[in-house]
PDB file of N, CA and C in Angstrom:
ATOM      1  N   UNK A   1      34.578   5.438  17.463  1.00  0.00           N
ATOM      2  CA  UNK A   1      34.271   4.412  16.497  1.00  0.00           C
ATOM      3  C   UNK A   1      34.517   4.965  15.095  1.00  0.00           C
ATOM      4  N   UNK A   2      35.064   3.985  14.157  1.00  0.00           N
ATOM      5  CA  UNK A   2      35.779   4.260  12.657  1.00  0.00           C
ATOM      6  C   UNK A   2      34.530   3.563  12.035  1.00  0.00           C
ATOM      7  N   UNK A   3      33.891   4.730  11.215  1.00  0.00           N
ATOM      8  CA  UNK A   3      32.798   4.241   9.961  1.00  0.00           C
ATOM      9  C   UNK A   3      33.578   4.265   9.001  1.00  0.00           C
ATOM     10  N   UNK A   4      33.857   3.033   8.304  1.00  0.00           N
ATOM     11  CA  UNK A   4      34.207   3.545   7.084  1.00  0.00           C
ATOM     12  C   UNK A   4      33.713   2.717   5.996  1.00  0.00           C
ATOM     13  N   UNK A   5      32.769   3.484   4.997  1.00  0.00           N
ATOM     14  CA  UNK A   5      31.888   2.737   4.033  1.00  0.00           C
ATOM     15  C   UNK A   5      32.696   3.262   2.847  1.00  0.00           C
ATOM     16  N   UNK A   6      32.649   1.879   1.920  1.00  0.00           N
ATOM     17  CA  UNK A   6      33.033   1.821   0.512  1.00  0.00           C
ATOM     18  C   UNK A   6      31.153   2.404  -0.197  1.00  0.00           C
ATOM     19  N   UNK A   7      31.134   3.824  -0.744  1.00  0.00           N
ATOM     20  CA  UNK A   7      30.194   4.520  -1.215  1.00  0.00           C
ATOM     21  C   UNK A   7      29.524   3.901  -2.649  1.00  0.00           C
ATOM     22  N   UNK A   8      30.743   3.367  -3.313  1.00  0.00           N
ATOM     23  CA  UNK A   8      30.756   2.849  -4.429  1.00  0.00           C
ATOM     24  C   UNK A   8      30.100   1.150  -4.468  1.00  0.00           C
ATOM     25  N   UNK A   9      30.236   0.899  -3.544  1.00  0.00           N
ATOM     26  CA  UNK A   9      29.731  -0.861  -3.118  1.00  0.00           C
ATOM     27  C   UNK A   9      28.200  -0.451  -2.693  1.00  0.00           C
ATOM     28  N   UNK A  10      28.176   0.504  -1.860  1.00  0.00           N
ATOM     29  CA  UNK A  10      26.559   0.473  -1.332  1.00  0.00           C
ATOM     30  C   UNK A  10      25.588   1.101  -2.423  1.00  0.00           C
ATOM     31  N   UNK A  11      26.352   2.186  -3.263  1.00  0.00           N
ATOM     32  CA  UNK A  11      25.535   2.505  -4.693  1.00  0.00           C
ATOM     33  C   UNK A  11      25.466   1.367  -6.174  1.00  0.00           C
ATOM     34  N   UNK A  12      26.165  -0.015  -5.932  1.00  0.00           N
ATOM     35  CA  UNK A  12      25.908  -1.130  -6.339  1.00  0.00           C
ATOM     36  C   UNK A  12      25.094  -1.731  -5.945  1.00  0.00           C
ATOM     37  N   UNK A  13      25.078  -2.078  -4.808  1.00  0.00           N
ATOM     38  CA  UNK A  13      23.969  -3.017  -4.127  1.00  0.00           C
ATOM     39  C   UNK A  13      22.701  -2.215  -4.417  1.00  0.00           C
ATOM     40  N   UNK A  14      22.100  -1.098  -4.102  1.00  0.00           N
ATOM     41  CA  UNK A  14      21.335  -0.511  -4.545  1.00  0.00           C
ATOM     42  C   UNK A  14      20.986  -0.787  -5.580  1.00  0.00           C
ATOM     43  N   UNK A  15      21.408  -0.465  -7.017  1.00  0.00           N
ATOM     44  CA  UNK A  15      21.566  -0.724  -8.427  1.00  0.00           C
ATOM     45  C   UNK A  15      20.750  -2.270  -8.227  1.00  0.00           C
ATOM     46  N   UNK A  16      21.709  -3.267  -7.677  1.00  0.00           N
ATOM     47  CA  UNK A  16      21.576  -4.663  -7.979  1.00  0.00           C
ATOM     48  C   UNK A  16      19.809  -4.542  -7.417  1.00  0.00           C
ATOM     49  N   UNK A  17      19.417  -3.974  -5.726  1.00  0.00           N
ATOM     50  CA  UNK A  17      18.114  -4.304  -5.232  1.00  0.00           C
ATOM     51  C   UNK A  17      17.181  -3.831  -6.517  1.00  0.00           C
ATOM     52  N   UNK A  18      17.437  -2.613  -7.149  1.00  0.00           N
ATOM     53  CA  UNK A  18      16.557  -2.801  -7.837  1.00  0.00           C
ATOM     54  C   UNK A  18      16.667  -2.907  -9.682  1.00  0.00           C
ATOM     55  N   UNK A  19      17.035  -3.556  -9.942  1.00  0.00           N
ATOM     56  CA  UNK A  19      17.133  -4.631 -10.827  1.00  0.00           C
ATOM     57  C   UNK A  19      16.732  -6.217 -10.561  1.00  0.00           C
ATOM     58  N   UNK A  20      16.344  -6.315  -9.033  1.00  0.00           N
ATOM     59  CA  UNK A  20      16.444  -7.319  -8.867  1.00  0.00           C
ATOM     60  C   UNK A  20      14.736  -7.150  -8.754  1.00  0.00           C
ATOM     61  N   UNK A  21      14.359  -5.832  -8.107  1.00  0.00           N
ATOM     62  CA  UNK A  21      13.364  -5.795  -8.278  1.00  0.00           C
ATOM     63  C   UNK A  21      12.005  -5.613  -9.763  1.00  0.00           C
ATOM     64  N   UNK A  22      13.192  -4.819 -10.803  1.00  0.00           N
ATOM     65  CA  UNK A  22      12.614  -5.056 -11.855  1.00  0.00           C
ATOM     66  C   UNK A  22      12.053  -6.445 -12.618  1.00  0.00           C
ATOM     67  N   UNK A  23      13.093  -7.237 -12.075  1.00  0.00           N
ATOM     68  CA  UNK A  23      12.695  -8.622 -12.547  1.00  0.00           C
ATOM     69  C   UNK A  23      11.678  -9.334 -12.070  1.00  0.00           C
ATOM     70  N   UNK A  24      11.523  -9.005 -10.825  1.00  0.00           N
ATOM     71  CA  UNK A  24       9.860  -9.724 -10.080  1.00  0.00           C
ATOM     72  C   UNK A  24       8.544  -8.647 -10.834  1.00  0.00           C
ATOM     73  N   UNK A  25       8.892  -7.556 -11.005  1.00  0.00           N
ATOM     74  CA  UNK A  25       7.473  -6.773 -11.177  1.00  0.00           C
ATOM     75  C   UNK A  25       7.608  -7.518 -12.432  1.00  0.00           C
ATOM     76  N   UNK A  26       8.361  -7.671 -13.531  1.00  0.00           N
ATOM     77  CA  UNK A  26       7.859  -7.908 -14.867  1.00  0.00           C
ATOM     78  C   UNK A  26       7.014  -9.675 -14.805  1.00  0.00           C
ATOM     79  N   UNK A  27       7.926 -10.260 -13.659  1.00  0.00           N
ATOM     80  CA  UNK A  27       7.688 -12.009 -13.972  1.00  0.00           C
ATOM     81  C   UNK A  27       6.046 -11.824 -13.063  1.00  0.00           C
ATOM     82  N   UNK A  28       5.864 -10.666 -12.211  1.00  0.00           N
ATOM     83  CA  UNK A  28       4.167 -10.833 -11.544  1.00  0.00           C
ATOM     84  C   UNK A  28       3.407 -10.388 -12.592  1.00  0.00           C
ATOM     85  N   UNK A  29       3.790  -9.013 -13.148  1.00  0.00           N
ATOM     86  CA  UNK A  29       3.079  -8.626 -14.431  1.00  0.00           C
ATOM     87  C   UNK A  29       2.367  -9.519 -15.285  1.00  0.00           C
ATOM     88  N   UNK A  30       3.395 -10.656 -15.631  1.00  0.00           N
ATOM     89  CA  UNK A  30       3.273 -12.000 -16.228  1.00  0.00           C
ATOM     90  C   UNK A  30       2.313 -12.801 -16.028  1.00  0.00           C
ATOM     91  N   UNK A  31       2.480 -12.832 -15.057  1.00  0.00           N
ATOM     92  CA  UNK A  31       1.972 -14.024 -14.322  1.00  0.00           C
ATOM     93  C   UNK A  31       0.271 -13.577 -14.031  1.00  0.00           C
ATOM     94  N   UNK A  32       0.226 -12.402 -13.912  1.00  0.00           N
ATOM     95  CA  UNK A  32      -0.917 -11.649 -12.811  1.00  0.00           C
ATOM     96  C   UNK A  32      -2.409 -12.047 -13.508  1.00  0.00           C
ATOM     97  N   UNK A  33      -2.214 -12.187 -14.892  1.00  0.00           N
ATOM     98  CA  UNK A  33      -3.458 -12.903 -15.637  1.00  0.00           C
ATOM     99  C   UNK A  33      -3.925 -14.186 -15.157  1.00  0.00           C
ATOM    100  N   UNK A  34      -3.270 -14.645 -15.668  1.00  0.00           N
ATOM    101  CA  UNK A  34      -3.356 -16.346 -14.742  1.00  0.00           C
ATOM    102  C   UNK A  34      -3.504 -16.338 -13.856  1.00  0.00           C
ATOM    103  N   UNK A  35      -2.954 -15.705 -12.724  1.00  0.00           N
ATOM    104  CA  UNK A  35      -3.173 -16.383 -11.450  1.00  0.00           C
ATOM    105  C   UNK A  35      -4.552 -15.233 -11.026  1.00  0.00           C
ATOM    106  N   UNK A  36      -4.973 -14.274 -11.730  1.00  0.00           N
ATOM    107  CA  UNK A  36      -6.207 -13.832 -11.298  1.00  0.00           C
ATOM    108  C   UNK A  36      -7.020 -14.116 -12.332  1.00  0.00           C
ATOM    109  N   UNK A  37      -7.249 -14.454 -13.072  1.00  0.00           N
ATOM    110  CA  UNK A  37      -8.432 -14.755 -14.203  1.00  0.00           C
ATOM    111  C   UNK A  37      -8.605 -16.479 -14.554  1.00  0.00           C
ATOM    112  N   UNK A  38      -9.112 -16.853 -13.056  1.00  0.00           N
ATOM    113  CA  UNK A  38      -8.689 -18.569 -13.778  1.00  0.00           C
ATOM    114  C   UNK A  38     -10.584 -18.632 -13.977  1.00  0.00           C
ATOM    115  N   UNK A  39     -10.575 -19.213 -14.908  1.00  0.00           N
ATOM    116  CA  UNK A  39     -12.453 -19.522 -15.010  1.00  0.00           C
ATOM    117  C   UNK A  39     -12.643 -20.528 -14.868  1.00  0.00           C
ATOM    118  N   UNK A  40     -14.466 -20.817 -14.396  1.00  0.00           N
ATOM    119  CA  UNK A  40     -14.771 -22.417 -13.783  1.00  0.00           C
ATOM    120  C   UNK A  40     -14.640 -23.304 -14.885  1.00  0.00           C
ATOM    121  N   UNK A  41     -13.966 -24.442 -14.603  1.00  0.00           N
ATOM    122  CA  UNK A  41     -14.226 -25.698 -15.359  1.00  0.00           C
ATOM    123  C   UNK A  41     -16.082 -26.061 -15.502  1.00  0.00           C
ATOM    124  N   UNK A  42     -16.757 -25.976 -15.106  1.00  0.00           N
ATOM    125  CA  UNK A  42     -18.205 -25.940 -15.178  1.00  0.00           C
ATOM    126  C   UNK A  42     -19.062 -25.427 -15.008  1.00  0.00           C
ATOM    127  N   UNK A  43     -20.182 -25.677 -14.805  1.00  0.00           N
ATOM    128  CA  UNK A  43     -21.564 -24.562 -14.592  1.00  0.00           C
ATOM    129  C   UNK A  43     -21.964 -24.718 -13.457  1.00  0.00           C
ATOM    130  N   UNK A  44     -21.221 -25.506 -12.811  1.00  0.00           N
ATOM    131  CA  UNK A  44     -21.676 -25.961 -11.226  1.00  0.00           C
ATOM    132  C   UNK A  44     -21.484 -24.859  -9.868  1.00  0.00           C
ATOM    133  N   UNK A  45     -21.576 -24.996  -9.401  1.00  0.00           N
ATOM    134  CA  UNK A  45     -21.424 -24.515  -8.244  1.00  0.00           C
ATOM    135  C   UNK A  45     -19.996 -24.879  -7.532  1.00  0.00           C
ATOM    136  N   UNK A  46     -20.031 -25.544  -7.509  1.00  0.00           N
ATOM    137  CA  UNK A  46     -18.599 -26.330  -6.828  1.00  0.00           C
ATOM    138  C   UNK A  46     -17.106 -25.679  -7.718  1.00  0.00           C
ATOM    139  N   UNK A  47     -17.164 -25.885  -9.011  1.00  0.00           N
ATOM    140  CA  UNK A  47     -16.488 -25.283  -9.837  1.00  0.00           C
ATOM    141  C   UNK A  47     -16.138 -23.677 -10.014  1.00  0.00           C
ATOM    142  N   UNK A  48     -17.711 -22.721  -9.439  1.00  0.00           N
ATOM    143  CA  UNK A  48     -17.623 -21.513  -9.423  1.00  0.00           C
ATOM    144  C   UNK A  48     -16.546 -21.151  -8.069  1.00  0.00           C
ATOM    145  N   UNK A  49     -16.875 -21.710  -6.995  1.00  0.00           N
ATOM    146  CA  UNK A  49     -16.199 -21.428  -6.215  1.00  0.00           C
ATOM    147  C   UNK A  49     -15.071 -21.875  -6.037  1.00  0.00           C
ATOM    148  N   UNK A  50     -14.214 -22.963  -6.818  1.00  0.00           N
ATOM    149  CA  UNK A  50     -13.299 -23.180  -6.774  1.00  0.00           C
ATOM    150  C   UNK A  50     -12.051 -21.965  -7.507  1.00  0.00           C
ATOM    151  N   UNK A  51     -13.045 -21.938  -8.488  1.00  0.00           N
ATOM    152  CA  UNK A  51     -12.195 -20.593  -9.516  1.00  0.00           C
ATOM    153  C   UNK A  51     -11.933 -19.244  -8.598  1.00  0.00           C
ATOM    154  N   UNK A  52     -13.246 -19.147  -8.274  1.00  0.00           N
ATOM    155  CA  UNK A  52     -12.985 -17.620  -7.177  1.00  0.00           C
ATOM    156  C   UNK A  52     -12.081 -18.101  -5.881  1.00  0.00           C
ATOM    157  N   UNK A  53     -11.881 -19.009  -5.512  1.00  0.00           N
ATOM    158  CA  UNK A  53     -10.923 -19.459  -4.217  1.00  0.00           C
ATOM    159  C   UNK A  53      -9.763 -19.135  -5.144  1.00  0.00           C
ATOM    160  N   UNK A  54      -9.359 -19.587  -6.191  1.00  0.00           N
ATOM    161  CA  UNK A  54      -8.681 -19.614  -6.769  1.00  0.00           C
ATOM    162  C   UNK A  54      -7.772 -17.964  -7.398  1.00  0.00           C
ATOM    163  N   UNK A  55      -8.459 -17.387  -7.711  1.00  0.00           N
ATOM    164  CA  UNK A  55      -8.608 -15.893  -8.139  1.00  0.00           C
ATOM    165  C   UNK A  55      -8.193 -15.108  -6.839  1.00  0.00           C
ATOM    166  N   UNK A  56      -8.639 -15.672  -5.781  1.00  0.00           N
ATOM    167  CA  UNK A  56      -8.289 -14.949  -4.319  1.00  0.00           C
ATOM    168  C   UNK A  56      -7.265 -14.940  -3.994  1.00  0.00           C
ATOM    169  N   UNK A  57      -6.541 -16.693  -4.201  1.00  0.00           N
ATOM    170  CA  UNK A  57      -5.493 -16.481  -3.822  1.00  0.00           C
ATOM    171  C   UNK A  57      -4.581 -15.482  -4.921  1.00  0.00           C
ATOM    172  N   UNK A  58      -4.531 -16.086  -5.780  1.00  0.00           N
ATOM    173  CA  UNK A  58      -3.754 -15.257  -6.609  1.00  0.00           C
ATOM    174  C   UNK A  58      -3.780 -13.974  -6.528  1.00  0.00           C
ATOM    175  N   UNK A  59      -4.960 -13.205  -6.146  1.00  0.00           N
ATOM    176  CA  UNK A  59      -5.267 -11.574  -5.965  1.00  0.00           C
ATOM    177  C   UNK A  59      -4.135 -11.429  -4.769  1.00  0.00           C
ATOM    178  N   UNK A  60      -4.199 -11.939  -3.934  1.00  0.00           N
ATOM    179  CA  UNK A  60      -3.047 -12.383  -2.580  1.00  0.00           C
ATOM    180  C   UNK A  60      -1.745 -11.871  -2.519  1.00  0.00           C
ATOM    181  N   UNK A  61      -1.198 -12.777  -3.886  1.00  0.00           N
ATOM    182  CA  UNK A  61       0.280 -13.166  -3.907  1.00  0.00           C
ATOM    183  C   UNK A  61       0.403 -12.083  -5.138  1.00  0.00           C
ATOM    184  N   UNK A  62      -0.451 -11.665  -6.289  1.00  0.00           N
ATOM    185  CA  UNK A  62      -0.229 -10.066  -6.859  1.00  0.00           C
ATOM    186  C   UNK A  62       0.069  -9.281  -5.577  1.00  0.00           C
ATOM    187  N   UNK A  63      -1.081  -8.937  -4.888  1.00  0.00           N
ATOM    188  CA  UNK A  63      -0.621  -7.653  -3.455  1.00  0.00           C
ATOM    189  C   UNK A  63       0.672  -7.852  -2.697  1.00  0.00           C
ATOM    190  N   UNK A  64       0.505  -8.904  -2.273  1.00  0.00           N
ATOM    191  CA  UNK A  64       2.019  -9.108  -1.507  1.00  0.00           C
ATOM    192  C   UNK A  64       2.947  -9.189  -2.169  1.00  0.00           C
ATOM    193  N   UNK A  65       3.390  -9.463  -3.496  1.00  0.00           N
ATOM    194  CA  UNK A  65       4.055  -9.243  -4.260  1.00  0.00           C
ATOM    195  C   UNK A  65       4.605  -7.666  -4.724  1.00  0.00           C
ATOM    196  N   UNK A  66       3.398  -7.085  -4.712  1.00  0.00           N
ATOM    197  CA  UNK A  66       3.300  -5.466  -4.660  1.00  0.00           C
ATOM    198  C   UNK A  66       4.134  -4.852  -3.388  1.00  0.00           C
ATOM    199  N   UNK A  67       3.524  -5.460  -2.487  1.00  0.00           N
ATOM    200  CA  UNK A  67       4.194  -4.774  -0.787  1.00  0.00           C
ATOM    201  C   UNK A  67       5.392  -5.120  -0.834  1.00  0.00           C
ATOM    202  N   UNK A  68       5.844  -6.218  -1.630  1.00  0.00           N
ATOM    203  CA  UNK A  68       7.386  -6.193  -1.684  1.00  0.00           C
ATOM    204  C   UNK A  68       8.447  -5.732  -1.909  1.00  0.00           C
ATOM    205  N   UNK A  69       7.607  -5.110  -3.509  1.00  0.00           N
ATOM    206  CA  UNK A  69       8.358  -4.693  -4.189  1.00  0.00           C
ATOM    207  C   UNK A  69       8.519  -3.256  -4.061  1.00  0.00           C
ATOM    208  N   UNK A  70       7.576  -2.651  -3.116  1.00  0.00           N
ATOM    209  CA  UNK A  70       7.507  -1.140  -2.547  1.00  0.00           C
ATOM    210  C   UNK A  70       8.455  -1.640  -1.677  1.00  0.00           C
ATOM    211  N   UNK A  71       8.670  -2.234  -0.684  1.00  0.00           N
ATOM    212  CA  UNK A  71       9.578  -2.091   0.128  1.00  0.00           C
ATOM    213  C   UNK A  71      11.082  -2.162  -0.089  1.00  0.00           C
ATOM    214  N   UNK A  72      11.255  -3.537  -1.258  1.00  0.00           N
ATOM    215  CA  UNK A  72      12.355  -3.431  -1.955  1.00  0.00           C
ATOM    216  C   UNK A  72      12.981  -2.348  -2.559  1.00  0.00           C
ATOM    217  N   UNK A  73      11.970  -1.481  -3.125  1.00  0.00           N
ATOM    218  CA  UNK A  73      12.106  -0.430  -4.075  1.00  0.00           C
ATOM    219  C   UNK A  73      12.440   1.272  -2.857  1.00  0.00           C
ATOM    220  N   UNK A  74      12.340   1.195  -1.595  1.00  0.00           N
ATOM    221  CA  UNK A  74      12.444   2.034  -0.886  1.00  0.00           C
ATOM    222  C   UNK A  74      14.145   1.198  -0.199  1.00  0.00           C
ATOM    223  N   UNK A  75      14.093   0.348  -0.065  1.00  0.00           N
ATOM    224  CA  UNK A  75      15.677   0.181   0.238  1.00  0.00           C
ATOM    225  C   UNK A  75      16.859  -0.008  -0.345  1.00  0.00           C
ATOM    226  N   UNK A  76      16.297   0.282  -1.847  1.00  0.00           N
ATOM    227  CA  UNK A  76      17.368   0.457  -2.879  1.00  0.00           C
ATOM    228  C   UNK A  76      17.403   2.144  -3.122  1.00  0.00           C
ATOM    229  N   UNK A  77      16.162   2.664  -3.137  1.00  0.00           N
ATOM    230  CA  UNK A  77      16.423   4.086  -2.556  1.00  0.00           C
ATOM    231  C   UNK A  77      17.428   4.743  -1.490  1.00  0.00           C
ATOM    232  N   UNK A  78      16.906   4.035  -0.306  1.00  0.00           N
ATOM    233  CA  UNK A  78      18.051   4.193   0.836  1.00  0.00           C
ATOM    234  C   UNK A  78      19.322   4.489   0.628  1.00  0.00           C
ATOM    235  N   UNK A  79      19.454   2.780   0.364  1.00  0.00           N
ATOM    236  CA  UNK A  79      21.293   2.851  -0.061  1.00  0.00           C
ATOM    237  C   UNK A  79      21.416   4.060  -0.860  1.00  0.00           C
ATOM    238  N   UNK A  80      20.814   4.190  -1.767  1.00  0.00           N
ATOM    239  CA  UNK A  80      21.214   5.482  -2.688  1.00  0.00           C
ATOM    240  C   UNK A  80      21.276   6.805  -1.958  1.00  0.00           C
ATOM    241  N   UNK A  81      20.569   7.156  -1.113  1.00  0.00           N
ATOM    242  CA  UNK A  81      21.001   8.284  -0.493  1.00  0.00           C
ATOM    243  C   UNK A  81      22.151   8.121   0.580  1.00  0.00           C
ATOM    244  N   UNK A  82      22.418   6.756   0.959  1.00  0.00           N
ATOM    245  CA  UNK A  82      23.230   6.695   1.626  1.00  0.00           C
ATOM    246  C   UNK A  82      24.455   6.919   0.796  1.00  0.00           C
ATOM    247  N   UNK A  83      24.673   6.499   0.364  1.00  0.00           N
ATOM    248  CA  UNK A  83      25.720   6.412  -0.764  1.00  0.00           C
ATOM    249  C   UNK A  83      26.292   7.979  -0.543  1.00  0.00           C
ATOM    250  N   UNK A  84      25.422   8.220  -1.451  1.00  0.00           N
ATOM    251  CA  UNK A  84      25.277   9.945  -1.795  1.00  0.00           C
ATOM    252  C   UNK A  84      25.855  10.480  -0.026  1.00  0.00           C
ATOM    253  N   UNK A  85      25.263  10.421   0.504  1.00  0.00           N
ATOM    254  CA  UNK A  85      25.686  11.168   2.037  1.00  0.00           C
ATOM    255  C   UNK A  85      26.861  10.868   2.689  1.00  0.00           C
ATOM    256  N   UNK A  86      27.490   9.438   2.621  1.00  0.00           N
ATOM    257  CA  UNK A  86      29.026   8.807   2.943  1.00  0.00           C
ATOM    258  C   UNK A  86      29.845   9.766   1.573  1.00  0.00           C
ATOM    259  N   UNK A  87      29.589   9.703   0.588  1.00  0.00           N
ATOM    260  CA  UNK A  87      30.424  10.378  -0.461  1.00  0.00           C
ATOM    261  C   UNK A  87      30.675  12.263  -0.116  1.00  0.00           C
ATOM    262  N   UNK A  88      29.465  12.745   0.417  1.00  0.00           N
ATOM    263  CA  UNK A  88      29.237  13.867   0.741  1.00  0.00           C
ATOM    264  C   UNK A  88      29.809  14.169   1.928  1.00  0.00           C
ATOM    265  N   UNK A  89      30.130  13.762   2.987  1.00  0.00           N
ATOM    266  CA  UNK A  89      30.504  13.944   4.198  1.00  0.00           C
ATOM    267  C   UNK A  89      31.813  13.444   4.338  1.00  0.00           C
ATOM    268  N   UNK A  90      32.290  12.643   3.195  1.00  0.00           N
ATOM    269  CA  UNK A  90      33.930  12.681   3.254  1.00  0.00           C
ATOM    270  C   UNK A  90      34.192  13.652   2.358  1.00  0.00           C
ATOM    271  N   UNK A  91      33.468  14.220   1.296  1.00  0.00           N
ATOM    272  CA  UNK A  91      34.208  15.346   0.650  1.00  0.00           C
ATOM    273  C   UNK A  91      34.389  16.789   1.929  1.00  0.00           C
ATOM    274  N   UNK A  92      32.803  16.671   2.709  1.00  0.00           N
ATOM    275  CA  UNK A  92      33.337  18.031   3.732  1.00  0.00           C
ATOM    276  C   UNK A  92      34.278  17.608   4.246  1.00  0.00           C
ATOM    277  N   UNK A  93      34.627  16.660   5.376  1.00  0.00           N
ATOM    278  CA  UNK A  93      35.729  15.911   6.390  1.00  0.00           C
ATOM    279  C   UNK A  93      37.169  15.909   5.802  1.00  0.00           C
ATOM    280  N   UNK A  94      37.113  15.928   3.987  1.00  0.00           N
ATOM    281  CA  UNK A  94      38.208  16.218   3.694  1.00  0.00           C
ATOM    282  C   UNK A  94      38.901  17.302   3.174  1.00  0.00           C
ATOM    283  N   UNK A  95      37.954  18.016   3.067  1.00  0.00           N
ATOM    284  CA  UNK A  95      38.061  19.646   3.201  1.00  0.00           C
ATOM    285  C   UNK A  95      38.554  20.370   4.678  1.00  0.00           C
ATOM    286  N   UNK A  96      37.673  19.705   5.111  1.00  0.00           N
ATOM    287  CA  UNK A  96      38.229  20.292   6.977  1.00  0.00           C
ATOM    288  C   UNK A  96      39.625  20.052   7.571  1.00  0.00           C
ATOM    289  N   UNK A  97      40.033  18.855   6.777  1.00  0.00           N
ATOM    290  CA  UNK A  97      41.192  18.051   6.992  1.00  0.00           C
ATOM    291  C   UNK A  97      42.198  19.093   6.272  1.00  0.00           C
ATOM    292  N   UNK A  98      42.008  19.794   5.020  1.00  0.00           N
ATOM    293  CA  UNK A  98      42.768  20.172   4.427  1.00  0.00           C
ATOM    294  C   UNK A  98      43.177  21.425   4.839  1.00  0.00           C
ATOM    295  N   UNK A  99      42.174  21.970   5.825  1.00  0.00           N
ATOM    296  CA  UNK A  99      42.280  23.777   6.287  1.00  0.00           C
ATOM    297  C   UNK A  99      43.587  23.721   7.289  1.00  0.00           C
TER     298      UNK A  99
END
């Protein structure tokens, strides 16, 4: 079987995952006030707990937002060592080639 990876395309895509990921951490960053600091419309009871239902979820979609962006942020890593290792293993292969 013929591997043959363009090194230069997979150390792009990389690049792109995380840039792509920079842009969600800044727009949750953003966001992360609001959707965790909402306060009750009243003194009631009904109102308190609506805010904290409210605050929960949002605490939610900050974390999972987080787990994303770790994971995103480890497979733009990847590619990058991949990269690096397809570039590295045709420079030996073409050394060997050359003996």
């Amino acid at each position: 079987m013929v591997l043959d990876v363009n090194a230069a395309t997979v150390s792009a895509s990389a690049a792109t995952e995380s840039a792509i990921s920079a842009g969600v951490a800044a727009t949750t960053a953003a966001a992360a006030a609001a959707l965790t600091g909402v306060l009750p419309m009243g003194a009631d009871l009904d109102s308190a707990a609506f805010a904290a239902a409210l605050n929960a979820a949002g605490a939610t979609y900050v974390g999972t937002a987080a787990d994303h962006l770790a994971g995103r942020g480890e497979f733009a890593g990847s590619q990058g060592i991949a990269a690096a290792t397809y570039t590295a293993t045709d420079v030996v292969n073409n050394a060997a080639l050359a003996l």
